[in-house]
Every structure is written in C-alpha cells, then in structure tokens.
N, C-alpha and C. Protein backbone atom coordinates (compact mmCIF):
# COMPACT_ATOMS: atom_id res chain seq x y z
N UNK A 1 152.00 124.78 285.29
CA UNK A 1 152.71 125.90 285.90
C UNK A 1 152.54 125.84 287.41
N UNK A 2 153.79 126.34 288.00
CA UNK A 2 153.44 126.01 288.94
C UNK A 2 152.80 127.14 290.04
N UNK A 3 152.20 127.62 291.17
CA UNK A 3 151.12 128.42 291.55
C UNK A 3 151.98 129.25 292.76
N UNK A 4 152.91 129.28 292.49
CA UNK A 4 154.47 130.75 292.94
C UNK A 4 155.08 130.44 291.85
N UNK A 5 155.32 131.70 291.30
CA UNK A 5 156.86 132.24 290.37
C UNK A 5 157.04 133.20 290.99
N UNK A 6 158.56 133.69 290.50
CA UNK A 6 159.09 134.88 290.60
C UNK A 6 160.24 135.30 289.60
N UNK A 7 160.27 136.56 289.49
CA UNK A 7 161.06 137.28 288.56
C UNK A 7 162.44 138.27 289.36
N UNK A 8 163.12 138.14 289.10
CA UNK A 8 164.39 139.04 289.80
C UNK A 8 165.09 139.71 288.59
N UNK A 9 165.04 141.46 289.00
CA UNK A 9 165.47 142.43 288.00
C UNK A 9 166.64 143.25 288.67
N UNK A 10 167.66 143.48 288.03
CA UNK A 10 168.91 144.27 288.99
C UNK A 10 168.28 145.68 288.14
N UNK A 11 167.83 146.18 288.90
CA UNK A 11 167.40 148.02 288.45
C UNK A 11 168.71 148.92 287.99
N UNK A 12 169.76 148.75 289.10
CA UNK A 12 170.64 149.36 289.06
C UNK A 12 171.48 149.32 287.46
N UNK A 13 170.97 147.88 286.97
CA UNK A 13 171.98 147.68 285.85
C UNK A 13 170.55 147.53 284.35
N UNK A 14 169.62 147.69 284.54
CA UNK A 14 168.77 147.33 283.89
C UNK A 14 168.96 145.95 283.49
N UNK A 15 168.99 145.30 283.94
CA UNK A 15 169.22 143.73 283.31
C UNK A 15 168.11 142.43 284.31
N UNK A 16 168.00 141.53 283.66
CA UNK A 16 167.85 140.27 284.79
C UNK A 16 168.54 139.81 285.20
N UNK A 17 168.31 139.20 286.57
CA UNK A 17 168.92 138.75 287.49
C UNK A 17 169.49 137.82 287.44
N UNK A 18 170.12 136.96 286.55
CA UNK A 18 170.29 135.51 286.52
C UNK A 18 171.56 134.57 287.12
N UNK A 19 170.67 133.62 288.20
CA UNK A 19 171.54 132.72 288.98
C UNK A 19 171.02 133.25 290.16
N UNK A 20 170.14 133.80 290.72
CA UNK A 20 169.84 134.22 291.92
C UNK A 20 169.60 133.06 292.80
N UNK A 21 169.74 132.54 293.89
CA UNK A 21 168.79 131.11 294.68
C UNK A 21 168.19 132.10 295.54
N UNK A 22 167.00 131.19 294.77
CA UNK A 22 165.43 131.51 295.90
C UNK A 22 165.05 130.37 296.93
N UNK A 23 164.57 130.55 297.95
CA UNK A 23 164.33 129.11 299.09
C UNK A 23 162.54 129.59 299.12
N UNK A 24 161.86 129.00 298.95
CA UNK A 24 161.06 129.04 299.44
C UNK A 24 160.11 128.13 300.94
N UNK A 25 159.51 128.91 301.39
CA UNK A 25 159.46 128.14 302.85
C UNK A 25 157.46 128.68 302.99
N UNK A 26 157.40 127.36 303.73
CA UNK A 26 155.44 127.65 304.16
C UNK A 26 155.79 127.86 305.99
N UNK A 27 154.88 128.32 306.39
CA UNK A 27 154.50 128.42 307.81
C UNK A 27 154.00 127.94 308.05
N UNK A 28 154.70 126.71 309.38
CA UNK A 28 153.78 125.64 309.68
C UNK A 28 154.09 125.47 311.68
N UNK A 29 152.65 126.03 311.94
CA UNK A 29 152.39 126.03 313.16
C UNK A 29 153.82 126.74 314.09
N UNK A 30 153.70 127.88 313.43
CA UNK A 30 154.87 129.44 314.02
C UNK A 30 156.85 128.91 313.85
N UNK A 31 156.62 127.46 312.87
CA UNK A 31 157.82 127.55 312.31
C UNK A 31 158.02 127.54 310.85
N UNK A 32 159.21 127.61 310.32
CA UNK A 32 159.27 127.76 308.68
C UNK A 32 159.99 126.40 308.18
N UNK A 33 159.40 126.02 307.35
CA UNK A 33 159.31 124.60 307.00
C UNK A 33 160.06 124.84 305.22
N UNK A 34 161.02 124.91 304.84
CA UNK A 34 161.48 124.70 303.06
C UNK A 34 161.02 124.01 302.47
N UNK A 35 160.17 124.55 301.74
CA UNK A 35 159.65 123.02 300.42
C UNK A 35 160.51 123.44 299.01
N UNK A 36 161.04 124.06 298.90
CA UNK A 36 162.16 124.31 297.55
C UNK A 36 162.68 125.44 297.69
N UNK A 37 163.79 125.07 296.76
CA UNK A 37 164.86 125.95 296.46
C UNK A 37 165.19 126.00 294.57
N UNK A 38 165.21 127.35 294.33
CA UNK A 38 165.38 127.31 292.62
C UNK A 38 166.53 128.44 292.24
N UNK A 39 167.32 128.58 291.57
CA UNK A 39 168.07 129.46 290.74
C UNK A 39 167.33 130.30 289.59
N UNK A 40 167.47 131.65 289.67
CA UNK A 40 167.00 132.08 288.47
C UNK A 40 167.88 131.97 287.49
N UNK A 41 166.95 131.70 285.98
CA UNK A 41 167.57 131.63 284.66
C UNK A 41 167.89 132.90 284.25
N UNK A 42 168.02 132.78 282.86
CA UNK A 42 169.12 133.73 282.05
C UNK A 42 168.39 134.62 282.13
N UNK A 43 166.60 134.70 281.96
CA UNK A 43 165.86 135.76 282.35
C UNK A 43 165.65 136.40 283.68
N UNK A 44 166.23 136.12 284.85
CA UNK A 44 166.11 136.00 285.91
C UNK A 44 164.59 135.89 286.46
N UNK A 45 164.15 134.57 285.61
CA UNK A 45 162.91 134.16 285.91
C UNK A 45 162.70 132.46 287.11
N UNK A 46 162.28 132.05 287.73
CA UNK A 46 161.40 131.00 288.11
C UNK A 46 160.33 130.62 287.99
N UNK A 47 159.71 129.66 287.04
CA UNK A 47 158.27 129.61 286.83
C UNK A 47 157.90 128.67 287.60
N UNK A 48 158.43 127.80 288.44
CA UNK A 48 157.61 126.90 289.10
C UNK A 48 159.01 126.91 290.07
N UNK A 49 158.30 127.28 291.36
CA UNK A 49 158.78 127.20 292.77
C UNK A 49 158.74 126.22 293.77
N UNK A 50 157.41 125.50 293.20
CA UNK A 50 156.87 124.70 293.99
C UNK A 50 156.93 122.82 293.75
N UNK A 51 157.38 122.10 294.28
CA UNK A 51 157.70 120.63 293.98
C UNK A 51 156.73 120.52 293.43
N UNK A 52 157.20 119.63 292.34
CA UNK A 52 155.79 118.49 291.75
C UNK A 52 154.95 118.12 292.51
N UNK A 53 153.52 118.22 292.23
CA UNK A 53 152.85 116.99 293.21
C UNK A 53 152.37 118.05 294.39
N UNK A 54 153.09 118.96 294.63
CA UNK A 54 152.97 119.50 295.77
C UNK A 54 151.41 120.69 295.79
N UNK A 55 150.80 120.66 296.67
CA UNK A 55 149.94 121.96 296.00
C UNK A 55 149.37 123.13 297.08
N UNK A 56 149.37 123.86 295.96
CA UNK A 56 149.70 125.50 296.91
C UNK A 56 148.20 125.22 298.16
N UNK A 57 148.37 125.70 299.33
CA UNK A 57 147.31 125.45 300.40
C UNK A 57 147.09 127.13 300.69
N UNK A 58 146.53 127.36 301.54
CA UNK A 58 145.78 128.51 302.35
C UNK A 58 146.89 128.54 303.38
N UNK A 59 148.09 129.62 303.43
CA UNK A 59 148.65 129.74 304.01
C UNK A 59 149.89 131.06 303.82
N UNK A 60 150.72 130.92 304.68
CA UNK A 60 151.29 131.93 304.58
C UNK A 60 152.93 131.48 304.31
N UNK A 61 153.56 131.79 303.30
CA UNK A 61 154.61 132.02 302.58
C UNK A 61 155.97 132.65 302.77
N UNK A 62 157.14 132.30 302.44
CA UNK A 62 158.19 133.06 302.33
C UNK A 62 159.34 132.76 301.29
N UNK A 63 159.44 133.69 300.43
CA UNK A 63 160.82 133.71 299.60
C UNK A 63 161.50 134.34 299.72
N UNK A 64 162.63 133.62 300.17
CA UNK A 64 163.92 133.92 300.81
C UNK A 64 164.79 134.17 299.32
N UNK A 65 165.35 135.95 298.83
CA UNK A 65 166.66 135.72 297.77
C UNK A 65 167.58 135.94 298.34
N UNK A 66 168.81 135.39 297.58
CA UNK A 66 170.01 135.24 298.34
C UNK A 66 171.05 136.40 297.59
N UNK A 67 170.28 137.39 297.83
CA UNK A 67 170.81 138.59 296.89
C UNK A 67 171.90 138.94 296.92
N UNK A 68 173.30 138.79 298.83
CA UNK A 68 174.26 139.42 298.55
C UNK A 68 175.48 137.83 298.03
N UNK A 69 174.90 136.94 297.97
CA UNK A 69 176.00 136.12 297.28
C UNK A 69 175.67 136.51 295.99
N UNK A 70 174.47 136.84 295.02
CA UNK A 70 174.75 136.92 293.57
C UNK A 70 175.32 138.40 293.46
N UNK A 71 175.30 139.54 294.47
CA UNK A 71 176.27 140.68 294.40
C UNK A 71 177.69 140.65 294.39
N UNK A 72 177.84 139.45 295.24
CA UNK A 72 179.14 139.59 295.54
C UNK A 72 179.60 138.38 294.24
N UNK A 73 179.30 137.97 293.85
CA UNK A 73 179.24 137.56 292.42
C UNK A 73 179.68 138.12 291.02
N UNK A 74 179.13 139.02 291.08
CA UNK A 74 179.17 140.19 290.33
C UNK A 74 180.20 141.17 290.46
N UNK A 75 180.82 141.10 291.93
CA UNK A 75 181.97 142.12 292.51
C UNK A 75 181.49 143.26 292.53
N UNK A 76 180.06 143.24 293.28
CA UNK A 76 179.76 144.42 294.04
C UNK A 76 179.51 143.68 295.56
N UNK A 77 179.83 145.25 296.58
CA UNK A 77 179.28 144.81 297.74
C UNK A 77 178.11 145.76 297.86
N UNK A 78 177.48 144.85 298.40
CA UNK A 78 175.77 144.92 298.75
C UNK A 78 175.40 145.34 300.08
N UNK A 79 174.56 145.71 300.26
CA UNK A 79 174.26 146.11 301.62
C UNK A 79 173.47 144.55 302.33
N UNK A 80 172.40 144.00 301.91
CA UNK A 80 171.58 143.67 302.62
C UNK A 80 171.78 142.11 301.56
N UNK A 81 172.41 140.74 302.57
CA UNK A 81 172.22 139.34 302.29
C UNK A 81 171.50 138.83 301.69
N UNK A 82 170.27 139.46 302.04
CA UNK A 82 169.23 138.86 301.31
C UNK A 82 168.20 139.36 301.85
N UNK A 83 167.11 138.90 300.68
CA UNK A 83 165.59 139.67 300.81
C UNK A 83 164.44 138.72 301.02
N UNK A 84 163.71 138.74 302.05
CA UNK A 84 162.73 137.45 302.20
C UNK A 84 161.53 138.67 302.25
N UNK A 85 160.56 137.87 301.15
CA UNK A 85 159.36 138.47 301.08
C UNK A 85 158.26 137.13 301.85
N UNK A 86 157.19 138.01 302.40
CA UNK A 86 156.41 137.27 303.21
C UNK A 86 155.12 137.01 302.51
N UNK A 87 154.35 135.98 302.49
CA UNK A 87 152.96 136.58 301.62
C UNK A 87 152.44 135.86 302.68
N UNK A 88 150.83 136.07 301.92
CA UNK A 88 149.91 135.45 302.29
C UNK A 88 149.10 134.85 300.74
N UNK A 89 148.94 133.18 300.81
CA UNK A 89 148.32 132.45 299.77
C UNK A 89 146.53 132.40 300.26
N UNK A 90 145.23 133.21 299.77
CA UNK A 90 143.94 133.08 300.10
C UNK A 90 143.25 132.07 299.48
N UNK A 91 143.97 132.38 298.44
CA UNK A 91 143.01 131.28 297.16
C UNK A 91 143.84 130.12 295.98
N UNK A 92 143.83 129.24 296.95
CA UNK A 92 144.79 127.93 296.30
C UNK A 92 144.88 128.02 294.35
N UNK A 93 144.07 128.56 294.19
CA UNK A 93 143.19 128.07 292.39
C UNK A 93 143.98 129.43 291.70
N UNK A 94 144.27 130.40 292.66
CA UNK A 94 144.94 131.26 291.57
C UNK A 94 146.70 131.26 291.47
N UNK A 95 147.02 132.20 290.97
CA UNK A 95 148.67 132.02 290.72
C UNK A 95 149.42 133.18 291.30
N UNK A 96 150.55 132.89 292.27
CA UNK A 96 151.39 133.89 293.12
C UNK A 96 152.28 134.41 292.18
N UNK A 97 152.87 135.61 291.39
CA UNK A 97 153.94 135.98 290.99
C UNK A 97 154.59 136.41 291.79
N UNK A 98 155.82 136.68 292.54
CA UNK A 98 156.19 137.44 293.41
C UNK A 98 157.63 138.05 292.79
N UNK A 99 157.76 139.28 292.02
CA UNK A 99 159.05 140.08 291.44
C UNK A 99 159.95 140.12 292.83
N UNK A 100 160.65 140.43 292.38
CA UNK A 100 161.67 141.13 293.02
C UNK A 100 162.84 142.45 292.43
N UNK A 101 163.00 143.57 292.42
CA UNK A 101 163.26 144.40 292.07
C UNK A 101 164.62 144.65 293.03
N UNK A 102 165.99 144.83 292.54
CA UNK A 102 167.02 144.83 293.30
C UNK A 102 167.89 145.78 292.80
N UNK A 103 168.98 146.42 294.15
CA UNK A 103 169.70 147.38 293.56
C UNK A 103 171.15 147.01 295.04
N UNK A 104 172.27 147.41 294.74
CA UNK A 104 173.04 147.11 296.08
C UNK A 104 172.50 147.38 297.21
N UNK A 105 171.81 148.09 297.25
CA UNK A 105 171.14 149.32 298.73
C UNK A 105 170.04 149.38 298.80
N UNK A 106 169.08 148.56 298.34
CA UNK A 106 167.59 148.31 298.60
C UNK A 106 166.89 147.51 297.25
N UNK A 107 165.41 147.25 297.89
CA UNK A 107 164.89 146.16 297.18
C UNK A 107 163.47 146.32 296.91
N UNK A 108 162.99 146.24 296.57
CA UNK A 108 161.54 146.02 295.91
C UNK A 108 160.75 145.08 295.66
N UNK A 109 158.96 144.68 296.26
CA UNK A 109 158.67 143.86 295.62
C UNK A 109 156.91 143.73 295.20
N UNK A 110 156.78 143.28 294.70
CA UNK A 110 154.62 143.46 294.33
C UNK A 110 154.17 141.99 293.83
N UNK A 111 153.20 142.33 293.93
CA UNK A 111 152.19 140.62 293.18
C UNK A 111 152.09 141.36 292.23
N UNK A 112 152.89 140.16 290.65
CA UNK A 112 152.73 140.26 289.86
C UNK A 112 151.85 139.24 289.19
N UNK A 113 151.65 139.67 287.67
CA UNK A 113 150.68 138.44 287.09
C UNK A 113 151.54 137.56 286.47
C-alpha cells in the first residue's frame, strides 16, 4: 500500500466521487516538484498515490483535486477549480489518508485512517 491515499465524497449528492484527478506534488527547496497523478475509482477512492519504488520522506506535501472539471462534468457549475490540501509527512513508517469532502461551494478535509 502505498503511504498517501485519498478518498473523495460529493456531500452534496451523498455519493463517491469517481474520476476525480488528483496531482500530487512534494516540496523541494520552496518549489513544487509532481511525483504523480491518479483518478479516483468507482469508490472515489486512491490507494496508492505514490510511484512504485518511490518512498514517502520527511516532508511536506500537496494534493492538488481537480474538482471543477469533475463538476463541470457532471453539469454543475462549481465555485472553486480545485482544492489543494497541504500536509506535513513526520513519520515516513506511518500511512497519510487524506479525504476530501466536496460540495459546489466548498470543501472539506482531515487525516484519515
């Protein structure tokens, strides 16, 4: 498994999110560097964010969703393009969930397990 997932839920509709693109990006020396990009599935789940081979370091994070193309998808208009959550990774050995909770007009998000 890989040590970022994330989950994307449309609140508004009670459903998952599915087909969302997530980018994920590390911070490297005050620029943002992409190490992947994933689509959520039918669950609007991602279980592994992170390239093969690749492994989570002591650093600081960003997942970028690309929330108003899967709105406008859907044939709603959305307020806000997209939602980039920021973290911080302390401890390489454990596992990042990062939800995302979505509605046209705002967004939500927490460390999940």
């Amino acid at each position: 498994m890989s040590g970022i997932s994330s989950h994307v839920l449309d609140t508004a509709r009670g459903r998952p999110a599915a087909g969302v693109a997530i980018h994920l990006a590390i911070e490297d020396d005050g620029t943002w560097r992409r190490l992947a990009s994933a689509t959520t599935d039918a669950d609007g789940r991602v279980s592994a964010l992170l390239p093969k081979r690749t492994r989570l370091t002591v650093a600081t994070y960003r997942l970028t969703f690309e929330i108003g193309d899967w709105f406008r998808r859907q044939g709603i208009e959305a307020f806000y393009p997209q939602a980039a959550v920021v973290f911080r990774v302390g401890d390489p050995a454990d596992h990042y969930h990062v939800p995302l909770l979505l509605s046209p007009f705002g967004y939500s998000t927490y460390r999940g397990s």
